[in-house]
PDB file of N, CA and C in Angstrom:
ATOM      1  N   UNK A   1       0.819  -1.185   0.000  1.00  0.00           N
ATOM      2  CA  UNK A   1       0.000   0.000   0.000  1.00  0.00           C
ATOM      3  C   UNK A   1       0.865   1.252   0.000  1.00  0.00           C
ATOM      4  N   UNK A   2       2.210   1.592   0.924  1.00  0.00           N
ATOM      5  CA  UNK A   2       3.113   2.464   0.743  1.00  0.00           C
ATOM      6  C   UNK A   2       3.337   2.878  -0.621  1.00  0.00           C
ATOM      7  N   UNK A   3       3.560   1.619  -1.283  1.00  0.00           N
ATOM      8  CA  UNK A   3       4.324   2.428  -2.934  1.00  0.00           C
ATOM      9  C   UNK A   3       3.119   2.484  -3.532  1.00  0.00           C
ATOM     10  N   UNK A   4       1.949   1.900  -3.165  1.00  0.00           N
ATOM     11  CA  UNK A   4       0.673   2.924  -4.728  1.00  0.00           C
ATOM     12  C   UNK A   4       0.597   4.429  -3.820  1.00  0.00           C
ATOM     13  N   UNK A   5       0.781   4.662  -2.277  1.00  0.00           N
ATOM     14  CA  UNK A   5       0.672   6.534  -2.103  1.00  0.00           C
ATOM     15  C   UNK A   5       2.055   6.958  -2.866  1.00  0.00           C
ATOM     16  N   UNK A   6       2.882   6.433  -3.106  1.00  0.00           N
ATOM     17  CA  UNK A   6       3.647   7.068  -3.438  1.00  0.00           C
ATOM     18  C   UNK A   6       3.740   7.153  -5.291  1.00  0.00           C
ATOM     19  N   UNK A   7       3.712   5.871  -5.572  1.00  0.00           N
ATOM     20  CA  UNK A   7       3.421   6.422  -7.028  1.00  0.00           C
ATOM     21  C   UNK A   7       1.872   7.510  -7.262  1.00  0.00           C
ATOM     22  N   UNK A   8       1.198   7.562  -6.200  1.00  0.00           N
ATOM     23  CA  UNK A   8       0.224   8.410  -7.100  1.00  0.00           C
ATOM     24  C   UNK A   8       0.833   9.856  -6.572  1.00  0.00           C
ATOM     25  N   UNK A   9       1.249  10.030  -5.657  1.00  0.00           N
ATOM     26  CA  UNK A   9       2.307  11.463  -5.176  1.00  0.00           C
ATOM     27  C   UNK A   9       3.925  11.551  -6.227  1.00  0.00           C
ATOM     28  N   UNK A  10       3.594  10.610  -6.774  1.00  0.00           N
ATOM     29  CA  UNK A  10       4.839  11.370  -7.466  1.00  0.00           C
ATOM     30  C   UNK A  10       3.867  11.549  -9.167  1.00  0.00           C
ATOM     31  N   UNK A  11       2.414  11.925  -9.507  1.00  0.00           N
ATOM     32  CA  UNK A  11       2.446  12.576 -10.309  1.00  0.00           C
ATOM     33  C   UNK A  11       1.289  13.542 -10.140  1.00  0.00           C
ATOM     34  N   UNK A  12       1.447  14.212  -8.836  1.00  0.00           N
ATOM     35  CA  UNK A  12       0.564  14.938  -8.624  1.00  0.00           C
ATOM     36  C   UNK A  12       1.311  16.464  -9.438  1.00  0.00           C
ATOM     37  N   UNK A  13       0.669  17.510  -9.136  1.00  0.00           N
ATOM     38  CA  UNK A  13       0.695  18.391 -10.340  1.00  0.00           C
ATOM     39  C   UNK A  13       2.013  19.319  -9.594  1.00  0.00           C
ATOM     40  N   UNK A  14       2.451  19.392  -8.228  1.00  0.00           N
ATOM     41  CA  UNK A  14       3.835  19.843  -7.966  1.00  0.00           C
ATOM     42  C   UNK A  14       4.638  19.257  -8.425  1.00  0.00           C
ATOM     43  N   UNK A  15       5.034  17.991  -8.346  1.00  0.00           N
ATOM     44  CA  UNK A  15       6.029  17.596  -8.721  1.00  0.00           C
ATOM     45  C   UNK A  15       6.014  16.830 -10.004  1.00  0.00           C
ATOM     46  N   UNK A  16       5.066  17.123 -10.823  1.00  0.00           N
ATOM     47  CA  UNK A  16       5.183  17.539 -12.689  1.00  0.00           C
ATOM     48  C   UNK A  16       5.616  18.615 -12.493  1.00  0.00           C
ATOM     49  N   UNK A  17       5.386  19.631 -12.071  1.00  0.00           N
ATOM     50  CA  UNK A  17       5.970  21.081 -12.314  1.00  0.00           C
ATOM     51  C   UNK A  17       7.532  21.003 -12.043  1.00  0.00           C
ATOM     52  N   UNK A  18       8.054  20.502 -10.529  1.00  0.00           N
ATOM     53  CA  UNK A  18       9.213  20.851 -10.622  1.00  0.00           C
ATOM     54  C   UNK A  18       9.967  19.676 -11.377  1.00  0.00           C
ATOM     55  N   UNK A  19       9.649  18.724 -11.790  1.00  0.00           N
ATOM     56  CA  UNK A  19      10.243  17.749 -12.580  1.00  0.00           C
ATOM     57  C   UNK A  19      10.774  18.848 -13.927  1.00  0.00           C
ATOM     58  N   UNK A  20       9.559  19.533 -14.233  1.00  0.00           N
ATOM     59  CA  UNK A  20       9.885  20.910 -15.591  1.00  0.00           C
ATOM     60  C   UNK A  20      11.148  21.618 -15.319  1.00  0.00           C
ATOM     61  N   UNK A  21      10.728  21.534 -14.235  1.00  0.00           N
ATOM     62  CA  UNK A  21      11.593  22.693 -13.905  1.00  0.00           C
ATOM     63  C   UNK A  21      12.927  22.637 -12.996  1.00  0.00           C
ATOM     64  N   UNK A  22      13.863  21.782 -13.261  1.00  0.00           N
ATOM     65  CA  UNK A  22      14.409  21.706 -12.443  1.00  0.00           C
ATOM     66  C   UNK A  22      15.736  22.870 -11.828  1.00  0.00           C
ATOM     67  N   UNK A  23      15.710  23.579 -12.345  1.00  0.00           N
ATOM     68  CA  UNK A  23      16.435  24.384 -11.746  1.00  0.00           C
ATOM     69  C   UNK A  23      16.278  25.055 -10.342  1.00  0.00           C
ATOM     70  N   UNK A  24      14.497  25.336 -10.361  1.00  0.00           N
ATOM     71  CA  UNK A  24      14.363  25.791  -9.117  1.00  0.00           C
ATOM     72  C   UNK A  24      14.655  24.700  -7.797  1.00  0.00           C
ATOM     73  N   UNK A  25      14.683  23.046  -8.219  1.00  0.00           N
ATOM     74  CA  UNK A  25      15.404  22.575  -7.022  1.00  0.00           C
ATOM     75  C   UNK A  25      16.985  22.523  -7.066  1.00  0.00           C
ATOM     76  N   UNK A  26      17.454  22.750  -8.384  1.00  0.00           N
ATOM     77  CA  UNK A  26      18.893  23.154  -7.890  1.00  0.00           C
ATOM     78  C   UNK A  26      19.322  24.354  -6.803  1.00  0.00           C
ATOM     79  N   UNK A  27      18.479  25.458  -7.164  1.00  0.00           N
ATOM     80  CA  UNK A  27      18.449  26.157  -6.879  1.00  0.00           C
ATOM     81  C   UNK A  27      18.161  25.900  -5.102  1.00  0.00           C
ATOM     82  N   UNK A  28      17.183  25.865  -4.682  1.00  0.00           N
ATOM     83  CA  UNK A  28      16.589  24.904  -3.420  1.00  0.00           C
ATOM     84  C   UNK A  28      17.694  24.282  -2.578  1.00  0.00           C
ATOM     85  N   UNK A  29      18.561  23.550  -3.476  1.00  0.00           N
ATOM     86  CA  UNK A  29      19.446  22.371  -3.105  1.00  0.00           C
ATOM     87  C   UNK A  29      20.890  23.420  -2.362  1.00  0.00           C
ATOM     88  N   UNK A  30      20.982  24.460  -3.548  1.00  0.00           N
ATOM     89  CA  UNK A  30      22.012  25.423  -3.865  1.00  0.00           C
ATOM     90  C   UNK A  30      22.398  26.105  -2.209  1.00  0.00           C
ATOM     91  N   UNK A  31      21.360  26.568  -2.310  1.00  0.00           N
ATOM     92  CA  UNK A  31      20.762  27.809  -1.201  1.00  0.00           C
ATOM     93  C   UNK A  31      21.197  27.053   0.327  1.00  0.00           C
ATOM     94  N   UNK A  32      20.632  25.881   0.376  1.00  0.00           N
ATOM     95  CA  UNK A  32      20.961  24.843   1.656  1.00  0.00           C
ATOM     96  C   UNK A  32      22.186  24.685   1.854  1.00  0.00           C
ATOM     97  N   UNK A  33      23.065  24.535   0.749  1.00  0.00           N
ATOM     98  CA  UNK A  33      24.349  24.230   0.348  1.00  0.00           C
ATOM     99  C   UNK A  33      25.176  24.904   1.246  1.00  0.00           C
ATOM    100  N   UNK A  34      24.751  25.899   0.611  1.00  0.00           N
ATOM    101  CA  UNK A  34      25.672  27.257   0.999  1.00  0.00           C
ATOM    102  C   UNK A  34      25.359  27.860   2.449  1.00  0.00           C
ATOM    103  N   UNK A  35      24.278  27.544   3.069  1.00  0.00           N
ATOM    104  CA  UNK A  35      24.053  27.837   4.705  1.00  0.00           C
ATOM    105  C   UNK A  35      24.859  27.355   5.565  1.00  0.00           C
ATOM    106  N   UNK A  36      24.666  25.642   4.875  1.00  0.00           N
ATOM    107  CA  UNK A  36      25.537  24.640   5.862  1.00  0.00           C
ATOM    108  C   UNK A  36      27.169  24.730   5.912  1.00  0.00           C
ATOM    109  N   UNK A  37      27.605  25.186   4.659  1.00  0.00           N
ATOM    110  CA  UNK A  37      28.896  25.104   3.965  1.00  0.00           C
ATOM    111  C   UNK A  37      29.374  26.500   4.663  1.00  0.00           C
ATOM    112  N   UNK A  38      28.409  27.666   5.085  1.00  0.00           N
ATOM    113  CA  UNK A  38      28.781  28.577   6.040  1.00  0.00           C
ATOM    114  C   UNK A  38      29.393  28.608   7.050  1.00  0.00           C
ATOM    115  N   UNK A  39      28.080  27.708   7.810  1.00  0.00           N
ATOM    116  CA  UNK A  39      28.386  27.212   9.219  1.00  0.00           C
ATOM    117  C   UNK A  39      29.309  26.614   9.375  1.00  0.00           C
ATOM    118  N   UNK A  40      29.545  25.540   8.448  1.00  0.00           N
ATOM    119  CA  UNK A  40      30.630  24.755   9.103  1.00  0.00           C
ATOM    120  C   UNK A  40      31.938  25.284   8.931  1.00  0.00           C
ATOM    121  N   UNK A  41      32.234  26.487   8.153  1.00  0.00           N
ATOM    122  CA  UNK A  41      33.377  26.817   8.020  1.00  0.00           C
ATOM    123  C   UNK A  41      33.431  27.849   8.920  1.00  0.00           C
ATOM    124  N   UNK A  42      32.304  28.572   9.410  1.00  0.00           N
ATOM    125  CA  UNK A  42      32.708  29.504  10.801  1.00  0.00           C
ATOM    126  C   UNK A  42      32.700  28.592  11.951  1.00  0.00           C
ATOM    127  N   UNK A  43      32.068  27.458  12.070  1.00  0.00           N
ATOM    128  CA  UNK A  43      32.492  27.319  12.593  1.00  0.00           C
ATOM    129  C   UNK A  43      34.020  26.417  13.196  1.00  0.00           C
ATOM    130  N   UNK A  44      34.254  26.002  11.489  1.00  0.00           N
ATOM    131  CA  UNK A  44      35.616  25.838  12.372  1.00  0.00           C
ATOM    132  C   UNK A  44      36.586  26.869  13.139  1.00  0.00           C
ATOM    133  N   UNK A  45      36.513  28.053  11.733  1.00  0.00           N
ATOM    134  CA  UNK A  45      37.804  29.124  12.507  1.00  0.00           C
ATOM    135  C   UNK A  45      37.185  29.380  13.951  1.00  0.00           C
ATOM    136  N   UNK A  46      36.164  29.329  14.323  1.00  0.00           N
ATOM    137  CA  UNK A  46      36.106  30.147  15.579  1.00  0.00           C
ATOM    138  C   UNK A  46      35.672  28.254  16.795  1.00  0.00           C
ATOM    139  N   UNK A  47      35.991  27.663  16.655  1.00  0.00           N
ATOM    140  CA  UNK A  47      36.501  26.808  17.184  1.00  0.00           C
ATOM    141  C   UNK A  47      35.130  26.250  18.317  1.00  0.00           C
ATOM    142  N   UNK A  48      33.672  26.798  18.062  1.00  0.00           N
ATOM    143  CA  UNK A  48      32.905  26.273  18.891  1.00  0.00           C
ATOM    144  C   UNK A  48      31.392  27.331  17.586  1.00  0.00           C
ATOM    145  N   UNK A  49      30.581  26.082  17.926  1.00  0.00           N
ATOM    146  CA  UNK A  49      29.153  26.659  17.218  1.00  0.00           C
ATOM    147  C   UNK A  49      28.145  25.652  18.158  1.00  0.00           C
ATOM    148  N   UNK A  50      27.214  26.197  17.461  1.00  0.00           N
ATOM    149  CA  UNK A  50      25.914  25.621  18.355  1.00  0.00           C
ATOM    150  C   UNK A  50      25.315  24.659  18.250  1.00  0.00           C
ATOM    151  N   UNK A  51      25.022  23.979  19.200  1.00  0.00           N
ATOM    152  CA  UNK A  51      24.203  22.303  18.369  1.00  0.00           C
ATOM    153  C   UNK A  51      22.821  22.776  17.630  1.00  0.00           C
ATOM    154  N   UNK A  52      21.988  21.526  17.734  1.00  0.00           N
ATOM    155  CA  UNK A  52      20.487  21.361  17.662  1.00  0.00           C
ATOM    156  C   UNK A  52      19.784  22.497  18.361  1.00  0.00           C
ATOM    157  N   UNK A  53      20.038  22.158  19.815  1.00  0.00           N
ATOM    158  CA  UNK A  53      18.854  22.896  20.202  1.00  0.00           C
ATOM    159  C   UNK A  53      19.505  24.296  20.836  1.00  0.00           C
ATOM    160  N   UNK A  54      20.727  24.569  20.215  1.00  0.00           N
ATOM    161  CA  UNK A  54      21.100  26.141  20.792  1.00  0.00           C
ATOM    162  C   UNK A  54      22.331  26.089  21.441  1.00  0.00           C
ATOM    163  N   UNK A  55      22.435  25.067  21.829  1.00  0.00           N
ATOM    164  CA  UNK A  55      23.470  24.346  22.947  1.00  0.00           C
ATOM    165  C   UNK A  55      25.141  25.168  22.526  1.00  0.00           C
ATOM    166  N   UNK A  56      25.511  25.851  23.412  1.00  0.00           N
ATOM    167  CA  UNK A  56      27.396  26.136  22.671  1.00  0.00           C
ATOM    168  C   UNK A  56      28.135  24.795  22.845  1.00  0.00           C
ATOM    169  N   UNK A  57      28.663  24.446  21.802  1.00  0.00           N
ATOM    170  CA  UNK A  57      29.711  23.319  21.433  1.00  0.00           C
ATOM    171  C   UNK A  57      30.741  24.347  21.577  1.00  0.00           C
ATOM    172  N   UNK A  58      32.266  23.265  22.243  1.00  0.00           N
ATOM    173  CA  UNK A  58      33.525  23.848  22.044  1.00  0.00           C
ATOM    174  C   UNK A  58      34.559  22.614  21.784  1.00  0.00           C
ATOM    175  N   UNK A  59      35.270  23.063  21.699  1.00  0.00           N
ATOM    176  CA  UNK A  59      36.690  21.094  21.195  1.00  0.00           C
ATOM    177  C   UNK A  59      36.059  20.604  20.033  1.00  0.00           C
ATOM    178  N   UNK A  60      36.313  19.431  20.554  1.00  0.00           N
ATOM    179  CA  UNK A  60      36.082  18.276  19.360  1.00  0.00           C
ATOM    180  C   UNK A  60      34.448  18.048  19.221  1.00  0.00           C
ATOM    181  N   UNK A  61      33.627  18.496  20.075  1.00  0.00           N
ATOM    182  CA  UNK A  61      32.251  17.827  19.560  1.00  0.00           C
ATOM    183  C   UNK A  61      31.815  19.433  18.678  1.00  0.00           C
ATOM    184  N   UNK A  62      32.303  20.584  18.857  1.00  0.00           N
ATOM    185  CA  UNK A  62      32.235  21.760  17.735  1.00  0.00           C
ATOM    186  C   UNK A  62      32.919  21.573  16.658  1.00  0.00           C
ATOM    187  N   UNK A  63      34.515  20.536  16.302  1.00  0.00           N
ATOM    188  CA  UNK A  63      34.982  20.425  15.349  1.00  0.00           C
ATOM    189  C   UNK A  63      33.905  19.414  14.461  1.00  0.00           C
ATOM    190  N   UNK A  64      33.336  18.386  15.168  1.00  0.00           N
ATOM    191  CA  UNK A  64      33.157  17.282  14.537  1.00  0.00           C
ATOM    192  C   UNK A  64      31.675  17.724  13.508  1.00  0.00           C
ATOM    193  N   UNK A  65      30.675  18.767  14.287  1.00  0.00           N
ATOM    194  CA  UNK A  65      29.720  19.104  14.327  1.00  0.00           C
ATOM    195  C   UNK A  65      29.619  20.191  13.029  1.00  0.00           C
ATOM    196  N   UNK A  66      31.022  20.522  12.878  1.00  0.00           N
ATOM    197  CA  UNK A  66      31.090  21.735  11.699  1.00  0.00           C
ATOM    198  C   UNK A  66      31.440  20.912  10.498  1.00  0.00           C
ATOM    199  N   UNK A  67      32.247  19.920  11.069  1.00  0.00           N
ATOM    200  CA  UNK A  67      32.875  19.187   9.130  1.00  0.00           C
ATOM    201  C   UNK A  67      31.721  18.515   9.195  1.00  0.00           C
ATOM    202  N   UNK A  68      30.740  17.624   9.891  1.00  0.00           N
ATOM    203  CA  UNK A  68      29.545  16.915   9.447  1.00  0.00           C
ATOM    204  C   UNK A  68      28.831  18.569   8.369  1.00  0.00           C
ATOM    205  N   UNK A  69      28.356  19.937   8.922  1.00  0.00           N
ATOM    206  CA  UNK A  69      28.006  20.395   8.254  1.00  0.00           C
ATOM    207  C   UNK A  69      28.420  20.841   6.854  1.00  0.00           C
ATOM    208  N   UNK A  70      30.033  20.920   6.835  1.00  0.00           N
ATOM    209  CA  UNK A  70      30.896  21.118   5.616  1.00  0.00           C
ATOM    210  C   UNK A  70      30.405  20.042   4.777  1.00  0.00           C
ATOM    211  N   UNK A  71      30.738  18.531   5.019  1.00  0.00           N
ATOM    212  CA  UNK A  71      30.941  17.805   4.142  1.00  0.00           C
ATOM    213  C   UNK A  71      28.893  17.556   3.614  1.00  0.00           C
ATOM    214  N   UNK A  72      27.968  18.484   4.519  1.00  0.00           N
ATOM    215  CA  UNK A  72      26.740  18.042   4.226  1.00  0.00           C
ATOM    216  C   UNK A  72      26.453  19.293   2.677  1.00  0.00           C
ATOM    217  N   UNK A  73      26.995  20.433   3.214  1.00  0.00           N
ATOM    218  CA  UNK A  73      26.989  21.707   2.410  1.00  0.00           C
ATOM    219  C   UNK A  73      27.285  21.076   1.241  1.00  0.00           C
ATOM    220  N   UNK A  74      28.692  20.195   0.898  1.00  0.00           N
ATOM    221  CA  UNK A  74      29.523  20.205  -0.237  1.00  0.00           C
ATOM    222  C   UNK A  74      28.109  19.441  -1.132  1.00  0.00           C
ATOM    223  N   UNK A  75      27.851  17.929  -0.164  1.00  0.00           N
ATOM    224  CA  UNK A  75      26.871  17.296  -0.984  1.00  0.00           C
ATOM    225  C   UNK A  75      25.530  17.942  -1.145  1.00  0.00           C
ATOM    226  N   UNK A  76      24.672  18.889  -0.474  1.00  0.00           N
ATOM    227  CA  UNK A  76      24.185  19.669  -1.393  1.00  0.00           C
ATOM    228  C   UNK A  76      24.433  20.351  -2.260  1.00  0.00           C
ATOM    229  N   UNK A  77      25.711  20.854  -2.419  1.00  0.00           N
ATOM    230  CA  UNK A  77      26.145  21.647  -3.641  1.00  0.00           C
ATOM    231  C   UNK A  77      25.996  21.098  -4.810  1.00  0.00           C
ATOM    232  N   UNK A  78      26.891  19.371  -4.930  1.00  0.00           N
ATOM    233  CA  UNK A  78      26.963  19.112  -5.904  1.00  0.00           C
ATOM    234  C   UNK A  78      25.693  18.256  -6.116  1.00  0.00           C
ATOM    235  N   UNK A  79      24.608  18.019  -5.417  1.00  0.00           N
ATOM    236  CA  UNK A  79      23.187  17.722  -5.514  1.00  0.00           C
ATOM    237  C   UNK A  79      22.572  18.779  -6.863  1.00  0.00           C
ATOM    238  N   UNK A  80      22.994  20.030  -5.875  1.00  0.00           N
ATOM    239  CA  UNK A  80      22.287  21.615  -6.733  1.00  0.00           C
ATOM    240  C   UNK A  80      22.592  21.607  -7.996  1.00  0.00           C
ATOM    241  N   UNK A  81      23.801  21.177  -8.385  1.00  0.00           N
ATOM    242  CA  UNK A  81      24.419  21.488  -9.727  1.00  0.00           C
ATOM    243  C   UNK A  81      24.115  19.989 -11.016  1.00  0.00           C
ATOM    244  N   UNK A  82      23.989  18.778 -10.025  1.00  0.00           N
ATOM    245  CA  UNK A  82      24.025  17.890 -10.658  1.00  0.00           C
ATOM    246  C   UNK A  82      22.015  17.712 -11.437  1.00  0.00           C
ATOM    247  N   UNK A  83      21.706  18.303 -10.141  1.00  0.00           N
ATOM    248  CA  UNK A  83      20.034  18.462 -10.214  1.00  0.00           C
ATOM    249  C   UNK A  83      19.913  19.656 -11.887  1.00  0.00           C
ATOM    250  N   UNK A  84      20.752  20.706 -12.019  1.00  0.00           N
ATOM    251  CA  UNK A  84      20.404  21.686 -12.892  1.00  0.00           C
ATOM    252  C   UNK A  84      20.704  21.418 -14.524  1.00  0.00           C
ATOM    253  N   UNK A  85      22.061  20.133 -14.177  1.00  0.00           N
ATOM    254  CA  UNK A  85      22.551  20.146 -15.670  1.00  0.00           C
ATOM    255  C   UNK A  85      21.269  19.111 -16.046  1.00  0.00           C
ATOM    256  N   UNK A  86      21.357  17.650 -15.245  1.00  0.00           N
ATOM    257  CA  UNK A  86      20.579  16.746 -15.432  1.00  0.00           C
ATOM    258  C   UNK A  86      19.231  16.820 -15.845  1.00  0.00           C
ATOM    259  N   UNK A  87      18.797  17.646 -14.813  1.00  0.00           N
ATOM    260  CA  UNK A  87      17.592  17.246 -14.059  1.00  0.00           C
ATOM    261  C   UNK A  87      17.343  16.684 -12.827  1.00  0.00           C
ATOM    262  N   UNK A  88      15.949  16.585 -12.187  1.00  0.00           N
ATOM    263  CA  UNK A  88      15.801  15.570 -11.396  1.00  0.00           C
ATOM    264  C   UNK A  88      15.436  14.374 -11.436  1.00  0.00           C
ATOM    265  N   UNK A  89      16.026  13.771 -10.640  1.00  0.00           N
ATOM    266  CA  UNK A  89      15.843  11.863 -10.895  1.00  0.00           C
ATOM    267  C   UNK A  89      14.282  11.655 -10.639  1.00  0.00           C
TER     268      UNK A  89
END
């Protein structure tokens, strides 16, 4: 029963549209990219950022917490770009 909601949600009339259109989820993808790919690079230089719920991280659970966001940024990036030449899958 899961995959007939889902095949009938994948041709409802949003996502025909952005299937058209895929740039605006590169774009989407792009934008995320670049938040996370922020964070994690301030917060490495400055050596402590914030968890989940607000929390100040400092050491190693702020280092670990910023490259998880770096390396999440990068793979939205190349999500964003791979989504614009392609398309979406």
């Amino acid at each position: 029963m899961f995959s007939v909601v889902l095949l009938a949600d994948r041709n409802s009339p949003t996502n025909q549209w952005l299937r058209e259109n895929p740039l605006v989820l590169g774009l989407i993808f792009g934008v995320l990219g670049i938040a996370l790919l922020y964070f994690g690079i301030t917060g490495l230089k400055a050596g402590k950022t914030r968890g989940k719920y607000g929390r100040e991280l400092s050491g190693g659970a702020a280092m670990v917490t910023s490259i998880i966001r770096l390396v999440a940024g990068v793979g939205l990036i190349g999500t964003a770009i791979y989504m614009s030449i392609f398309g979406a899958w």
